[in-house]
Protein backbone atom coordinates (compact mmCIF):
# COMPACT_ATOMS: atom_id res chain seq x y z
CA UNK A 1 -75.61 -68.72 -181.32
CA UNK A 2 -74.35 -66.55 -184.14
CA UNK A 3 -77.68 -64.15 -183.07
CA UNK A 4 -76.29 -63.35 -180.07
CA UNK A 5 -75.80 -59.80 -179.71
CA UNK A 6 -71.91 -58.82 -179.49
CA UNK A 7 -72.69 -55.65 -178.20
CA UNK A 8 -74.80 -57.05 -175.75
CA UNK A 9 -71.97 -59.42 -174.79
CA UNK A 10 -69.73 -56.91 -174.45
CA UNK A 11 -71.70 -55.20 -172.08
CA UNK A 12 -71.69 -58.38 -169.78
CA UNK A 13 -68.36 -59.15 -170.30
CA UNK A 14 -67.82 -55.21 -168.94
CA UNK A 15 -70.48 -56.05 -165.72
CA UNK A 16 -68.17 -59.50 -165.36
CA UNK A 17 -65.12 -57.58 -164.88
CA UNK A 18 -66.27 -54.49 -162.89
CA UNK A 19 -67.90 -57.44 -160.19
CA UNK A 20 -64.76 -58.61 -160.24
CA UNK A 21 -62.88 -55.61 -159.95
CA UNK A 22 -65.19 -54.03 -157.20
CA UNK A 23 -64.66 -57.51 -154.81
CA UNK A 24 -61.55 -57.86 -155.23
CA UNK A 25 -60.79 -53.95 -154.21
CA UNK A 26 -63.26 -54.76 -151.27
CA UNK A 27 -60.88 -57.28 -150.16
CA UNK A 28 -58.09 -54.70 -150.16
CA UNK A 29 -59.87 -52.02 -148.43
CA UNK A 30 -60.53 -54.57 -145.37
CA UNK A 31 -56.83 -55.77 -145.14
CA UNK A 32 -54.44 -53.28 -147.12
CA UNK A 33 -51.28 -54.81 -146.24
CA UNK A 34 -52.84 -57.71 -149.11
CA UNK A 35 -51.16 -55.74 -151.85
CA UNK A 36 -52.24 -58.60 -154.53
CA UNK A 37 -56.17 -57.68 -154.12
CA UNK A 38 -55.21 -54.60 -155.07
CA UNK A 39 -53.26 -56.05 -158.26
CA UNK A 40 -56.36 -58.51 -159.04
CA UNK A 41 -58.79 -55.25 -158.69
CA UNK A 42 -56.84 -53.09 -161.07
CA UNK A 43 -56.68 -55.81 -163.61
CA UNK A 44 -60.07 -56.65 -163.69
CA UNK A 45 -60.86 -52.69 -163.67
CA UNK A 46 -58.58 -52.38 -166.97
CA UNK A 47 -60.59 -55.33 -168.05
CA UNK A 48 -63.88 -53.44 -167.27
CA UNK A 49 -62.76 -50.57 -169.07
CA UNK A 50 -60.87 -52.35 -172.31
CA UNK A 51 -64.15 -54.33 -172.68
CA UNK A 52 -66.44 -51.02 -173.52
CA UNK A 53 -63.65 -49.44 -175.07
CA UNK A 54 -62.77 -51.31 -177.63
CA UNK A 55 -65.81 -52.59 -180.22
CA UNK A 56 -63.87 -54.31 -182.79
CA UNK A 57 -63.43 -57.08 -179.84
CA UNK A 58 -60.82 -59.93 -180.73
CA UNK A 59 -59.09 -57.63 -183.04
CA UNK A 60 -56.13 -55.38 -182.09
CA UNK A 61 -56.49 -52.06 -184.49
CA UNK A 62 -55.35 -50.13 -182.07
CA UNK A 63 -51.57 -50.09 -180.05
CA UNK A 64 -53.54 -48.91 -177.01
CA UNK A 65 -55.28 -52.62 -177.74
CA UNK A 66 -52.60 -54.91 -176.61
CA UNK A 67 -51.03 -52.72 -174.57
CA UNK A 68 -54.26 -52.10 -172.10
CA UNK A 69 -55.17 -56.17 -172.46
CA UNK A 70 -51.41 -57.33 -171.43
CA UNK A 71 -51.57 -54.51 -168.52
CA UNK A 72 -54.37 -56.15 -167.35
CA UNK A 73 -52.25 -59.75 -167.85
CA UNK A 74 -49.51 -58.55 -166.05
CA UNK A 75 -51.09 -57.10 -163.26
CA UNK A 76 -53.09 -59.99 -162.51
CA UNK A 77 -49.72 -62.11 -163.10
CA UNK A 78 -48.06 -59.61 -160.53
CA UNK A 79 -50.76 -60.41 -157.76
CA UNK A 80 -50.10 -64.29 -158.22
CA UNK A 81 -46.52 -63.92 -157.64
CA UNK A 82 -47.60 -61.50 -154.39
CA UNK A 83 -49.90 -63.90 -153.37
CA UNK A 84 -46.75 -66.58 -153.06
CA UNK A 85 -44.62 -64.49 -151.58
CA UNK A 86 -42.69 -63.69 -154.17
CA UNK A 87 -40.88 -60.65 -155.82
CA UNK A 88 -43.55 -58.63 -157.95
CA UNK A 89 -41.71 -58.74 -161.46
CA UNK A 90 -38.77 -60.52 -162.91
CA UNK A 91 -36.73 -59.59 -166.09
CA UNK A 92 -38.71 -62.43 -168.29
CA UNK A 93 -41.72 -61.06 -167.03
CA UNK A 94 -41.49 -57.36 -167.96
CA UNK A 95 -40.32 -59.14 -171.66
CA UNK A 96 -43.47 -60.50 -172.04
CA UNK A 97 -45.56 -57.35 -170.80
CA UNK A 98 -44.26 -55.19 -173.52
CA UNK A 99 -43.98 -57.88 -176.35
CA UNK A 100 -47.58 -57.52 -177.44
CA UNK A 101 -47.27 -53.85 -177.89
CA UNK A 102 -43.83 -54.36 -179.39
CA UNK A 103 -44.89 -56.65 -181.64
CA UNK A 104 -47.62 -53.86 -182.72
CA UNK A 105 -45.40 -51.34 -182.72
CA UNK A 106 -42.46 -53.14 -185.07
CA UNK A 107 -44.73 -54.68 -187.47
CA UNK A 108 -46.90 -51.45 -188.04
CA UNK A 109 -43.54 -49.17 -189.05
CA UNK A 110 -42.45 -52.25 -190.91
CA UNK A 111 -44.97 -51.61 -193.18
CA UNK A 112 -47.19 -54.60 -191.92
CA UNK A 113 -51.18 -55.11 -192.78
CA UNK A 114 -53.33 -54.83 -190.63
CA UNK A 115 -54.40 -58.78 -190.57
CA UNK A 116 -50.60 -59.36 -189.91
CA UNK A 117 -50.23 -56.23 -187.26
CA UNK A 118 -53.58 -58.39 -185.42
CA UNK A 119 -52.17 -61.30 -185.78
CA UNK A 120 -48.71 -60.82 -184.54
CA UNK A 121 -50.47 -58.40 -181.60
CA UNK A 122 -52.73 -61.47 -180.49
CA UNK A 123 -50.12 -64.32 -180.63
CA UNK A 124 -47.55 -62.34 -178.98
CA UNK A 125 -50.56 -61.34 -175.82
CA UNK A 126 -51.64 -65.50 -176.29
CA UNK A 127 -47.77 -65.57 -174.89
CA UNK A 128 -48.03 -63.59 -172.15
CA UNK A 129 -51.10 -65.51 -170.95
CA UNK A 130 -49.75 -68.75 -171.66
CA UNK A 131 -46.24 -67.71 -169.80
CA UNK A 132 -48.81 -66.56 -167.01
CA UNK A 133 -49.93 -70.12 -166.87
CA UNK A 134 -47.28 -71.93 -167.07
CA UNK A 135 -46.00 -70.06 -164.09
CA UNK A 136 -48.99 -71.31 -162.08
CA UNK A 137 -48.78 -75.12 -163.06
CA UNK A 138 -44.92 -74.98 -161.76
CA UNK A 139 -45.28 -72.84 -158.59
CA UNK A 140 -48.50 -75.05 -157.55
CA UNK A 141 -48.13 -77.40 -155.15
CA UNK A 142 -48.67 -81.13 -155.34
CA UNK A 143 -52.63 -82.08 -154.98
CA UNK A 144 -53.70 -78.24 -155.76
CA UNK A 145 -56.89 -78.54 -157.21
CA UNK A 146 -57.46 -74.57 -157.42
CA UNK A 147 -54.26 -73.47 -158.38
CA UNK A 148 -54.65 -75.67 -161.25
CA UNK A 149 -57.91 -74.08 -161.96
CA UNK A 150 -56.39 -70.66 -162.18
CA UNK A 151 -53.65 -72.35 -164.53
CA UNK A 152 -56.78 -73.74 -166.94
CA UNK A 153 -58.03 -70.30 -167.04
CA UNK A 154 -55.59 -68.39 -167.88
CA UNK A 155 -54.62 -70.96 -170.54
CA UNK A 156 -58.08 -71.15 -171.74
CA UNK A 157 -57.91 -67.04 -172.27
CA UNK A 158 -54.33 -68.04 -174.51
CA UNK A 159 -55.93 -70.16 -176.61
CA UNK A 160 -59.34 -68.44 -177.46
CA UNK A 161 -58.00 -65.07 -178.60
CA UNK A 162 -56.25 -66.74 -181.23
CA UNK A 163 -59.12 -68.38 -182.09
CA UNK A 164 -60.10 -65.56 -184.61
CA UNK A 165 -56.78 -66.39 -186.73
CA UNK A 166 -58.26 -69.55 -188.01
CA UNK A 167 -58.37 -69.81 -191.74
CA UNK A 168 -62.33 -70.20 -191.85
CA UNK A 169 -65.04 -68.49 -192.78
CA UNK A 170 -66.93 -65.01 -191.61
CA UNK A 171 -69.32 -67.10 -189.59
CA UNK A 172 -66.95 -68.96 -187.91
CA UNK A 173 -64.65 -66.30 -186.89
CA UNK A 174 -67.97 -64.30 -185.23
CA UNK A 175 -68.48 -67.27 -183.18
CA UNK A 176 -64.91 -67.38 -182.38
CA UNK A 177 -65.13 -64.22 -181.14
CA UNK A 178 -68.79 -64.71 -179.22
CA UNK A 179 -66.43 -67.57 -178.12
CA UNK A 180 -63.61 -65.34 -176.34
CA UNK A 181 -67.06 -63.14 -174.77
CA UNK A 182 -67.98 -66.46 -172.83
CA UNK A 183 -64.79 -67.63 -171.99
CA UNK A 184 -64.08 -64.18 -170.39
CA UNK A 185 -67.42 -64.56 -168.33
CA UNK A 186 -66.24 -68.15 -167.73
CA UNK A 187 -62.70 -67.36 -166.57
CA UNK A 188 -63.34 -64.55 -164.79
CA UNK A 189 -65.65 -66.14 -162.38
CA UNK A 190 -63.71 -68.92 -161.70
CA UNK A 191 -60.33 -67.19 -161.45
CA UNK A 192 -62.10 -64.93 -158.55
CA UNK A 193 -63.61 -67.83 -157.04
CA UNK A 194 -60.74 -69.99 -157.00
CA UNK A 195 -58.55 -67.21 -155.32
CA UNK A 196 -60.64 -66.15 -152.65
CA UNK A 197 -61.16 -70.19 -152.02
CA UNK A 198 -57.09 -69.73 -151.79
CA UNK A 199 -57.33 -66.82 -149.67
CA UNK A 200 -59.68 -69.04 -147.04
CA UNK A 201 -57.55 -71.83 -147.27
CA UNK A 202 -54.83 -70.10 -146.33
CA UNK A 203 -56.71 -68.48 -143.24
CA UNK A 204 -58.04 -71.88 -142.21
CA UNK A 205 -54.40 -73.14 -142.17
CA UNK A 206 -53.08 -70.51 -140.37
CA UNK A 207 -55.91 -70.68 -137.39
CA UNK A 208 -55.20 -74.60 -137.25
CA UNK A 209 -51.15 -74.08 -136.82
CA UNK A 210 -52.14 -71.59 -134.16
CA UNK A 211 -54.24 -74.54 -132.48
CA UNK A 212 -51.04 -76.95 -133.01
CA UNK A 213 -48.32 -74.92 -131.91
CA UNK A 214 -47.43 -72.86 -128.87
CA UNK A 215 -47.13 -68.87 -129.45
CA UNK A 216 -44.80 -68.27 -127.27
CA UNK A 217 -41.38 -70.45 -128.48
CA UNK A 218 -43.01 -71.79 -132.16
CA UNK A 219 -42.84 -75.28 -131.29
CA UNK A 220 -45.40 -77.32 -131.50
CA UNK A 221 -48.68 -77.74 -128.37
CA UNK A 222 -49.67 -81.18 -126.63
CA UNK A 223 -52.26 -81.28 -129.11
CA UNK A 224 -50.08 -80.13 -132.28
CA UNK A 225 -47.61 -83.12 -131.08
CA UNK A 226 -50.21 -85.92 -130.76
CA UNK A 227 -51.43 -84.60 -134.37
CA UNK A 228 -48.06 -84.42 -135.64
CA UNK A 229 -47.05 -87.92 -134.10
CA UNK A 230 -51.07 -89.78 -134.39
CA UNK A 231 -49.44 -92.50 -137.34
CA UNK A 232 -46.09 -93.53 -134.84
CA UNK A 233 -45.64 -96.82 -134.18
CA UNK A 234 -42.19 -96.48 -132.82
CA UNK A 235 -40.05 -93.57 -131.51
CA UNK A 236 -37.62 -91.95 -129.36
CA UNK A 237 -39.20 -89.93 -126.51
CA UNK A 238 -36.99 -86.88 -124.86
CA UNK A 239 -38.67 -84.75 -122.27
CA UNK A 240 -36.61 -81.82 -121.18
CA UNK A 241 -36.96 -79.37 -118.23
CA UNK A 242 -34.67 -76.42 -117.63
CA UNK A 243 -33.71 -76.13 -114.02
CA UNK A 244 -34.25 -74.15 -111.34
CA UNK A 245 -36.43 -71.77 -113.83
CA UNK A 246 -38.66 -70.30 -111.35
CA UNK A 247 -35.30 -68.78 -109.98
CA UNK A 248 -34.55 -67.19 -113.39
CA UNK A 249 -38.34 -66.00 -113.37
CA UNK A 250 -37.45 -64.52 -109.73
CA UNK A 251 -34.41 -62.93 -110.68
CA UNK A 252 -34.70 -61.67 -114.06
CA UNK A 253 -38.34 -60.84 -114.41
CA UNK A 254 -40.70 -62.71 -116.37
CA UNK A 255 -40.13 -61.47 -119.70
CA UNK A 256 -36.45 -63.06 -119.23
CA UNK A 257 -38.18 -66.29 -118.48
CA UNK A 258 -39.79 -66.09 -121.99
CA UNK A 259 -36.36 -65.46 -123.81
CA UNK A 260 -34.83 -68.68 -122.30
CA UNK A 261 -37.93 -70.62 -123.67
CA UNK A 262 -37.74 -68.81 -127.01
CA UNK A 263 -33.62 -69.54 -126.94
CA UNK A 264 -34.13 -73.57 -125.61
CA UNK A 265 -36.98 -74.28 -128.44
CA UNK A 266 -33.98 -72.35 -131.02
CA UNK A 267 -31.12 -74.72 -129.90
CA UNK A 268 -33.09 -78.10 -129.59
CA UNK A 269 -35.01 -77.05 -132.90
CA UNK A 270 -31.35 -76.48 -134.36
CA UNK A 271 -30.41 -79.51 -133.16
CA UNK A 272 -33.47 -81.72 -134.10
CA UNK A 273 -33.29 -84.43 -137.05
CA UNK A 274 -35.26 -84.83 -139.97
CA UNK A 275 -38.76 -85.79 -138.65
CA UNK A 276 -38.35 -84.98 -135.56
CA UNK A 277 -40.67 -83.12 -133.53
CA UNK A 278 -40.35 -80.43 -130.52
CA UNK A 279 -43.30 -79.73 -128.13
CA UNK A 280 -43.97 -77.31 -125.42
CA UNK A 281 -45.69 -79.85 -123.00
CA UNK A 282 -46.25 -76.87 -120.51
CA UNK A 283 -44.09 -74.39 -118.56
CA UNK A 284 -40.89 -75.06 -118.51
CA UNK A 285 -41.23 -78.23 -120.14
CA UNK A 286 -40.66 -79.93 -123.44
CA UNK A 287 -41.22 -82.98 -124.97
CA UNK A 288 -39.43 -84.45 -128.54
CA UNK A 289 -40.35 -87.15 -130.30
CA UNK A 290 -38.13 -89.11 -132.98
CA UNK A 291 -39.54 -91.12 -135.07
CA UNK A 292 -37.17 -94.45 -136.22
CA UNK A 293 -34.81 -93.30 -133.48
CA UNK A 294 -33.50 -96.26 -131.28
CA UNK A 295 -32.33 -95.90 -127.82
CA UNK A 296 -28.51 -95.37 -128.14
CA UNK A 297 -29.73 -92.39 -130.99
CA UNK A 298 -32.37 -90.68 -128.41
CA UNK A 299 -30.09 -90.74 -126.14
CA UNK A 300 -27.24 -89.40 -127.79
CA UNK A 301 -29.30 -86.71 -129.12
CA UNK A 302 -30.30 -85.75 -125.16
CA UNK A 303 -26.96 -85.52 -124.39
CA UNK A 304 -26.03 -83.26 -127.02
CA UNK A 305 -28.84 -81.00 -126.10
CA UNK A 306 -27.67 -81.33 -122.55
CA UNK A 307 -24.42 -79.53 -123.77
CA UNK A 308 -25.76 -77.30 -126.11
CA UNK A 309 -28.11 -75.96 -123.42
CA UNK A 310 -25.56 -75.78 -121.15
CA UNK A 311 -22.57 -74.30 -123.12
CA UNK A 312 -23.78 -70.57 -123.39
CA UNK A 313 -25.71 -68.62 -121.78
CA UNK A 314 -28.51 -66.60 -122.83
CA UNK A 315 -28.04 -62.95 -123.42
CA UNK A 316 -30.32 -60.89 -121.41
CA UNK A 317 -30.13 -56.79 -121.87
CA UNK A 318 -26.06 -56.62 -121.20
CA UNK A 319 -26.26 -59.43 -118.78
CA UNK A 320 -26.30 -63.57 -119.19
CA UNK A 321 -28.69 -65.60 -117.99
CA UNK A 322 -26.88 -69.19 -117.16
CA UNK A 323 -29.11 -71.93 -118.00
CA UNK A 324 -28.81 -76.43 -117.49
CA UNK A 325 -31.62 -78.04 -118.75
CA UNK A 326 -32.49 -82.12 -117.23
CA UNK A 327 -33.95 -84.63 -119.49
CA UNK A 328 -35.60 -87.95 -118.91
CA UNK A 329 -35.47 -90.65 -122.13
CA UNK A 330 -38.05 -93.53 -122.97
CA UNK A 331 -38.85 -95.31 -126.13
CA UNK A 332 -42.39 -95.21 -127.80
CA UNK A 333 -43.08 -98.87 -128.22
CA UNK A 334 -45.27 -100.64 -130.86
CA UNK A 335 -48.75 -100.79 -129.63
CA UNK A 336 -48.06 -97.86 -126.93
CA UNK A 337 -49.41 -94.70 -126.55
CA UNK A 338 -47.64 -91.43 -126.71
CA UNK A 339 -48.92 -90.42 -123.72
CA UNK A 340 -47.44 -93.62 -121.95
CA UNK A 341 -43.80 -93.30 -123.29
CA UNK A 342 -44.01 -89.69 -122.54
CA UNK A 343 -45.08 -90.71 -118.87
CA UNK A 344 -42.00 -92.84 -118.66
CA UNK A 345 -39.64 -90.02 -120.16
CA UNK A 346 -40.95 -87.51 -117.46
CA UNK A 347 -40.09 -90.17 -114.26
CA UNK A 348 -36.55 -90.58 -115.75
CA UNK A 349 -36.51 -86.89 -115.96
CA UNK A 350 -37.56 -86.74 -112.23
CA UNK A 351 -34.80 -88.67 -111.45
CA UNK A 352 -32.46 -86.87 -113.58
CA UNK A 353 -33.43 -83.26 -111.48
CA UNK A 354 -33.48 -85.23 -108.01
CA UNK A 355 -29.89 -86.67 -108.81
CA UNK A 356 -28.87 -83.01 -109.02
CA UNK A 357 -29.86 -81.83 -111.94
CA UNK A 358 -28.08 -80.75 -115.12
CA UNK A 359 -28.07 -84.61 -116.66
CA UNK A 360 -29.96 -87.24 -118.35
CA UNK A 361 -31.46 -90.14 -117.36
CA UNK A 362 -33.22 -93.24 -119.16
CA UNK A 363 -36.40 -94.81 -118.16
């Protein structure tokens, strides 16, 4: 191993990086509003260009040394937080991007060798890395294999630049740094991998809650419901219709009809428990489900949408659309199927709009 050509490496390790750099600034060109492929591109393209730059690899002889390497760190660190949703930089974060070069800086006018300048320039970048990490083990979610991935990485990277401040001998330190070559490869593949894996996770997600839920008023689609609902036993079943709609439709225009929906799905969502779950069943109509709700609870809970529904209108361009909404209870049984219970709800709720409307009825 301690043939290997560091030159040679450190021509890979540059083709490693510009791949990286040039896909992930691919991915930006095709959707620019992803501002964190643009922050993984530039960071890989500082890699690209520290890793040709800079011969005495694993060393830090230079100020422009750290301070290139932890622009790359923070840059990539930046597109992480992007990639959440999150605010680009906080104050602990720009800390850490300028300690390494601080850390050159002060111990070079101090006087400082340059074993000690190296040393205090690679621990204090290890930090940076390691603070980089750390960030991604607590943001990840439970069950995150990937984002854990990215965490290993960019702790592996920590811990292998300071492999060359080991107290042993010539040999060993030029495998350490051969070392820090293939970890670089190593990381840099898998941290590209594992984020574009993200990225089509993410997508995948997002097309499957735009199967489940209904684009219109955000609640959830017959077929998001029975997804939603597939492991309840029992329940309480609510199916609401607002009355005389087709008159609203007729009056206001259409695009009035859809604010009403969009303003009913607001107040019963407002108004729903924990683990409860609102579906457009079709037009006009809505279902909710309750899981662990009895029948004095369901019912209670119609009734207060009854009122909520009922207590103000709904603005409409200067004007106010008046709206009553009926609703029909049942209870999901053991052994029953939604689609049963939800049948019973709906003929109380037919009985509820033939009674005059405006009410609510149990099956």
């Amino acid at each position: 191993m301690t043939d290997l050509s560091v030159p040679t490496l450190q021509f890979t390790d540059f083709l490693v990086f510009g791949a990286c750099a040039a896909i992930f600034l691919c991915a930006w060109l095709l959707h620019r509003q992803k501002t964190y492929f643009l922050c993984f591109g530039v960071s890989y393209a500082v890699c690209a260009t520290m890793a040709v730059w800079f011969v005495d690899f694993g060393y830090y002889g230079s100020i422009w040394s750290p301070f290139g390497w932890s622009l790359a760190g923070a840059t990539f660190w930046i597109g992480l937080r992007l990639f959440d949703g999150r605010p680009a930089v906080t104050g602990p974060m720009i800390g850490l991007f300028l300690l390494p070069t601080a850390t050159h800086l002060g111990l070079t006018l101090a006087g400082g060798s340059a074993v000690a300048v190296n040393a205090g320039s690679t621990i204090a970048y290890a930090v940076h890395e390691a603070a980089a990490a750390v960030y991604v083990f607590r943001s990840s979610p439970r069950r995150s294999p990937l984002r854990h991935l990215i965490a290993g990485a960019l702790l592996a990277i920590a811990l292998v630049i300071c492999l060359p401040l080991l107290p042993v001998s010539e040999a060993s330190i030029r495998l350490s740094v051969i070392a820090i070559f293939i970890v670089d490869h190593v990381t840099s593949i898998l941290l590209t991998t594992a984020i574009l894996a993200l990225e089509a996770e993410r997508g995948y997600a997002a097309v499957a809650r735009m199967a489940r839920t209904d684009a219109l008023t955000g609640a959830l689609n017959r077929q998001g419901l029975a997804a939603e609902t597939g492991g309840v036993t029992e329940a309480g079943i609510i199916v609401a219709d607002l009355d005389h709609f087709k008159a609203i439709n007729d009056r206001f225009g259409h695009a009035a009809g859809d604010a009403v929906l969009r303003d009913f799905a607001a107040r019963a969502t407002a108004l729903l428990p924990e683990g409860g779950h609102l579906a457009r069943l079709g037009g006009e109509e809505f279902g909710i489900v309750l899981p662990g709700h009895d029948h004095n609870a369901t019912t209670y809970l119609a009734e207060r949408l009854r009122r909520a529904v009922g207590g103000a209108p709904v603005p409409w361009k200067g004007s106010a659309i008046p709206i009553t909404v009926s609703l029909g209870v049942a209870m999901l049984r053991a052994g029953e199927a939604l689609s049963e219970s939800l049948e019973r709800a709906d003929k109380a709720l037919y009985d509820a709009k033939t009674e005059g409307r405006n009410r609510v009825r149990v099956a």
